[in-house]
N, C-alpha and C. Protein backbone atom coordinates (compact mmCIF):
# COMPACT_ATOMS: atom_id res chain seq x y z
N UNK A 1 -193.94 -118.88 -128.85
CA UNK A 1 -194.38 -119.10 -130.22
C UNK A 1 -193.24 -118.75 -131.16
N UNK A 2 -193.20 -119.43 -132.11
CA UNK A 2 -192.05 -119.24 -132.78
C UNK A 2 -192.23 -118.83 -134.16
N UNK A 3 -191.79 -117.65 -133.98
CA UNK A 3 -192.25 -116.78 -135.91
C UNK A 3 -192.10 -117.32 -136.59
N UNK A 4 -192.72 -116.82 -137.69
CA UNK A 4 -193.32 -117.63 -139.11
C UNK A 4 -191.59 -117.31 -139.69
N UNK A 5 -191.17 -116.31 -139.81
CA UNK A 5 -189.89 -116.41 -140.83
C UNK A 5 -188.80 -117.29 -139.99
N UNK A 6 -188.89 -117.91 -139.29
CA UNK A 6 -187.87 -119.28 -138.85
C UNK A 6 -189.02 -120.45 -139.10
N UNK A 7 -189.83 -120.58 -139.62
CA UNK A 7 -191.07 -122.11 -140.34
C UNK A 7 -190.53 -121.98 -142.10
N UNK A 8 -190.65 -123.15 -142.14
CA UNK A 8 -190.62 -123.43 -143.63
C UNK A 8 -191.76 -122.67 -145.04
N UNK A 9 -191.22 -121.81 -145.40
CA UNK A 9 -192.60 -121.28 -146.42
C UNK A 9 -192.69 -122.47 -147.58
N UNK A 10 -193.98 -122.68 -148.03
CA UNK A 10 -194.75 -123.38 -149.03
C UNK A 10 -195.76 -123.02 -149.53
N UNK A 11 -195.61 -123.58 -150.81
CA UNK A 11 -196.85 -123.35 -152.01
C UNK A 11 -197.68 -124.91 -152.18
N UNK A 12 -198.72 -125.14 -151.09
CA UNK A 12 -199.21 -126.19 -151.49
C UNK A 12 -200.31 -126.13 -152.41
N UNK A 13 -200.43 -127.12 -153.26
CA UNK A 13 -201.67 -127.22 -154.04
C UNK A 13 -202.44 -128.38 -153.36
N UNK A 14 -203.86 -128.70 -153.53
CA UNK A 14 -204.56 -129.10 -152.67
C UNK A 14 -206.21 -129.58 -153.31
N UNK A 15 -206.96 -130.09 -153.39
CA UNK A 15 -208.36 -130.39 -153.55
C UNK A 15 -209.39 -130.28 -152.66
N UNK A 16 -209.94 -129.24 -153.07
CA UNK A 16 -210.90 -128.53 -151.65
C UNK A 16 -212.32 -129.43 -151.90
N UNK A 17 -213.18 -129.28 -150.75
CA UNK A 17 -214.65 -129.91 -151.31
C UNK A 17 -215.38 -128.49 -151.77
N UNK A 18 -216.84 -129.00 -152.49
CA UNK A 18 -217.36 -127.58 -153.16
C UNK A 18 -218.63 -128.21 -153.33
N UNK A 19 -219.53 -127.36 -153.50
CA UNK A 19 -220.86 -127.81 -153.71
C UNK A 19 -221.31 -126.85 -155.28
N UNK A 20 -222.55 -127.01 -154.91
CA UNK A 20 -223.40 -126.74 -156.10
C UNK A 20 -224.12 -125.55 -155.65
N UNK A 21 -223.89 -124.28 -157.03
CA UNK A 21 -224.33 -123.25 -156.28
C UNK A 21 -225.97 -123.04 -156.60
N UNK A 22 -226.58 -123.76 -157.54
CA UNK A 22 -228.09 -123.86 -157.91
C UNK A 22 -228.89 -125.56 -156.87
N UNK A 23 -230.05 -124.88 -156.64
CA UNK A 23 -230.79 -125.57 -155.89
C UNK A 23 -231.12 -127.19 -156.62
N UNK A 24 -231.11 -126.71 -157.67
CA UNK A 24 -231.68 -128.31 -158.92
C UNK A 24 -230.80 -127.91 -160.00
N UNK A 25 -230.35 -129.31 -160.27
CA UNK A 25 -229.64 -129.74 -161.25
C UNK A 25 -230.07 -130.73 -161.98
N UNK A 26 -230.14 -130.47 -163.07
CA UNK A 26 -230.02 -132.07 -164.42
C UNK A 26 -229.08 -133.15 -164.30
N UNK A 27 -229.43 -134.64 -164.73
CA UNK A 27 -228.63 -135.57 -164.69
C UNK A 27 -227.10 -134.83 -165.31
N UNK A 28 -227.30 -134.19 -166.62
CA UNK A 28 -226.15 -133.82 -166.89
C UNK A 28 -225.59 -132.46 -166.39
N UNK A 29 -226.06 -132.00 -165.98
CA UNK A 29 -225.15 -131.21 -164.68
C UNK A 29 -224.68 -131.15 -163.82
N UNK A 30 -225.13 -132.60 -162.79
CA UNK A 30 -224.46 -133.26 -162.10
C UNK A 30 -223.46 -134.03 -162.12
N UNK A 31 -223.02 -134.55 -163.48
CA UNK A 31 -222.02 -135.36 -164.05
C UNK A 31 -221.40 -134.18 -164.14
N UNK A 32 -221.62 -133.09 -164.81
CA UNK A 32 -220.28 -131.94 -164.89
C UNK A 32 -219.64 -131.77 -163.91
N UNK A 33 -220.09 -131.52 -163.07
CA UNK A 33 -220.28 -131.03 -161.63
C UNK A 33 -219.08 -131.81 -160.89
N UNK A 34 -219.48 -133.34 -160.62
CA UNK A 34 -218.94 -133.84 -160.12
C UNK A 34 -218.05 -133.76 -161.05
N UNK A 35 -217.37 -134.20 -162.17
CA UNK A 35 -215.81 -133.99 -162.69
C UNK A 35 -215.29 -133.24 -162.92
N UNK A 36 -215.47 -131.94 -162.07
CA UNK A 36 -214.79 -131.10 -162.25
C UNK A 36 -214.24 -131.25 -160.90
N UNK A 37 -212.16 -130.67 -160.96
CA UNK A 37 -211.65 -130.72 -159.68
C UNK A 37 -211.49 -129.15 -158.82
N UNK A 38 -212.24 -129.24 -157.96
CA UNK A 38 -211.99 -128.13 -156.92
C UNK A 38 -210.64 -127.74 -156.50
N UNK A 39 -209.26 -127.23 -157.53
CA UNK A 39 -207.84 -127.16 -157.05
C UNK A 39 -207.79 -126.10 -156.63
N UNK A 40 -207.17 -125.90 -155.28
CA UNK A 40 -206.43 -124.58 -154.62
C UNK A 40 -204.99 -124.88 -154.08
N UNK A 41 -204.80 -123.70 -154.77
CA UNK A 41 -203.04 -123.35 -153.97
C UNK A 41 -203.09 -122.20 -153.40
N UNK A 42 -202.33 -122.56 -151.67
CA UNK A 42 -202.56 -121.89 -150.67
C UNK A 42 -201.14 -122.03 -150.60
N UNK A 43 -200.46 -120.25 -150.10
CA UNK A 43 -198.97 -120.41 -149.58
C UNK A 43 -198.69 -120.07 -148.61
N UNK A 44 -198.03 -120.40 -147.52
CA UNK A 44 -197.97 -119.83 -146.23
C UNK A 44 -196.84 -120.93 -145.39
N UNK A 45 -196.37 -120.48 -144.17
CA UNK A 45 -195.46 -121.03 -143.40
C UNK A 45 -195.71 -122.65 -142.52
N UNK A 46 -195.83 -123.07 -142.71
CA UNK A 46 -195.78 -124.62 -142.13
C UNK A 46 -195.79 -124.37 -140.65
N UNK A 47 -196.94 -124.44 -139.74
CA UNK A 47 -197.34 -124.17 -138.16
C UNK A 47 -197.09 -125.63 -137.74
N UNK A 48 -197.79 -126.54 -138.73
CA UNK A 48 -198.08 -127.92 -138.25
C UNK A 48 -197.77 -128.62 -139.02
N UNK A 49 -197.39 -129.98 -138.75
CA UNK A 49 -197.64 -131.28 -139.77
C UNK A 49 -198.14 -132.98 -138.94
N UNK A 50 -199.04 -132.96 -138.82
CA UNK A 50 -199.70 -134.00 -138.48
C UNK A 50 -199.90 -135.49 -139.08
N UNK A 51 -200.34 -136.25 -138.36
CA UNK A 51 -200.79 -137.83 -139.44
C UNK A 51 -201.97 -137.16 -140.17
N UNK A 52 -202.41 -136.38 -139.65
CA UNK A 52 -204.33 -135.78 -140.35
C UNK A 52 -204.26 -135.01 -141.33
N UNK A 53 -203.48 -133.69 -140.49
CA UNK A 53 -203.39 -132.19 -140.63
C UNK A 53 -201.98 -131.49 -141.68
N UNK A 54 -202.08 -130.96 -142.65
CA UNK A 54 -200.80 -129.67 -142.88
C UNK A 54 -201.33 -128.42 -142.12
N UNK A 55 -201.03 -127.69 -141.63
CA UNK A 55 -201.73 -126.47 -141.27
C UNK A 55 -200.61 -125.71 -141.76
N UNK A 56 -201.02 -124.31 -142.27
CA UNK A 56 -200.42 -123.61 -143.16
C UNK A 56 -201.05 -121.74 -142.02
N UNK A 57 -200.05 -120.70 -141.99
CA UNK A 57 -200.32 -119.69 -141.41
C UNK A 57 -199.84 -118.53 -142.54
N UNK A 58 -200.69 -117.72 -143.58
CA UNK A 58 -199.74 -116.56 -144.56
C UNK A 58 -199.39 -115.78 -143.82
N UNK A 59 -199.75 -115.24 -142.70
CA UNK A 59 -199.12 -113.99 -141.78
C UNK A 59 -198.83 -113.94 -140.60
N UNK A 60 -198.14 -113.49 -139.88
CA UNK A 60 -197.73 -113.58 -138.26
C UNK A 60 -197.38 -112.26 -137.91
N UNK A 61 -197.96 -111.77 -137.29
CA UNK A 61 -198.17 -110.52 -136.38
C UNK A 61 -197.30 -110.91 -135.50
N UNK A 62 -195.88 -110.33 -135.12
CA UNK A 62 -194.53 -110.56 -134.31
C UNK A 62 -195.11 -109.90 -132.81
N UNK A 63 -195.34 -108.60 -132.85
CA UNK A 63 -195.74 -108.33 -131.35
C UNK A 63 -196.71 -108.54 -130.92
N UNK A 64 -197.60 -109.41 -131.63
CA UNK A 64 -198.47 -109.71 -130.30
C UNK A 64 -198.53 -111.30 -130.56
N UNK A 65 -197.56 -111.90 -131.43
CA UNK A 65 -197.05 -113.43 -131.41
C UNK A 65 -198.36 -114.13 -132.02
N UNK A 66 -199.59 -113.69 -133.28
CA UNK A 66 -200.57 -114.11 -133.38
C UNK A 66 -200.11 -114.57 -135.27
N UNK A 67 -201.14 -115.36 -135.44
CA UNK A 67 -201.04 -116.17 -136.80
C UNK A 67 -202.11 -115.31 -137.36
N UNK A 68 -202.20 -115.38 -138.62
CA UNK A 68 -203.37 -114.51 -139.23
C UNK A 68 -203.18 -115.79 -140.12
N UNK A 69 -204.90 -115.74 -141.27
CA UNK A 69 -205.14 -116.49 -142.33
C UNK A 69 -204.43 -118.03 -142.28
N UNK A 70 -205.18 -118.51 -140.98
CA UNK A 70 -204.81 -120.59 -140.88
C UNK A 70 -205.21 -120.94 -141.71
N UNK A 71 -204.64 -122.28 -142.31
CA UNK A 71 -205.49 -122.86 -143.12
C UNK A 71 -204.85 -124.72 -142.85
N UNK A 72 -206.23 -124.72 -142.20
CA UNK A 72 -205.75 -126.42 -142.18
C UNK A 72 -206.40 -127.75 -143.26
N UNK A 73 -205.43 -127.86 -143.70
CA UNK A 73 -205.87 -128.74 -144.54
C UNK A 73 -205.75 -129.99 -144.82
N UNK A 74 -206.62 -131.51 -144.85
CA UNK A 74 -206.62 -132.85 -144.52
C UNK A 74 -205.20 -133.38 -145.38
N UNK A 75 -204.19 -134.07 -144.96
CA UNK A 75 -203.16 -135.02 -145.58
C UNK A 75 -203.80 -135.31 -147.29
N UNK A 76 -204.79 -136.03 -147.13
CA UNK A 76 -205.71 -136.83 -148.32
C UNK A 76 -206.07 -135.97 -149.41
N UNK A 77 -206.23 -134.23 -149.12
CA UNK A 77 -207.06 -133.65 -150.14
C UNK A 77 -205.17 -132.62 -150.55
N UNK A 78 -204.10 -133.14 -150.33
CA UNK A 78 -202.96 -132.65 -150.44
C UNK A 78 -202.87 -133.30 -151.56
N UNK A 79 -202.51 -132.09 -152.60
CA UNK A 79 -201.66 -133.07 -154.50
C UNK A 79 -199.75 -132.97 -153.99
N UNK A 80 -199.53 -131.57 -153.55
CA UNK A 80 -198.62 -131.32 -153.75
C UNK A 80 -197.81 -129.98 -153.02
N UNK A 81 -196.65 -130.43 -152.62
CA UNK A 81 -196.05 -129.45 -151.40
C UNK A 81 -194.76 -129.09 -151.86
N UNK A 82 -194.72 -127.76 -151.99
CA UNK A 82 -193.67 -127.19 -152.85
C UNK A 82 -192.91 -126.28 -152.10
N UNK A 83 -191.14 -126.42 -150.97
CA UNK A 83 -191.03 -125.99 -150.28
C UNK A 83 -190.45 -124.45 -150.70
N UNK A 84 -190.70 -122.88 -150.63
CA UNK A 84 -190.10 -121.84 -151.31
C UNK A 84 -188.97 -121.11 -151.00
């Protein structure tokens, strides 16, 4: 396995899915709802890059060669990849 400080670090920003945290909603709360954008920026070392997948790892535990905090996230819901 090959440590995170020889992988590329990045600050991607990204569009997560999200729901609705009340059981019933109004026509016009559902229009809010939906236009609002779910943005997250997640930073971490580049594990993967796939046709699908970015997968992103913030920590790596060296002696026992383990990834902490994955985060894989779809090509499609990617805005933007910012290498640091």
């Amino acid at each position: 396995m090959t440590p995170l400080a020889k992988r590329t670090l990045v600050r991607v920003t990204w569009v997560d899915a999200e729901d609705q945290k009340e059981a019933w909603l109004t026509n016009e709360e559902v229009e809010t709802f939906t236009n609002q954008e779910a943005l997250v920026v997640s930073l971490g070392w580049v594990v993967s890059h796939t046709d699908q997948y970015l997968t992103l790892a913030a920590d790596w535990v060296a002696h026992l060669e383990h990834h902490g905090r994955v985060t894989k996230i779809a090509n499609g819901q990617v805005v933007n990849v910012e290498e640091l």
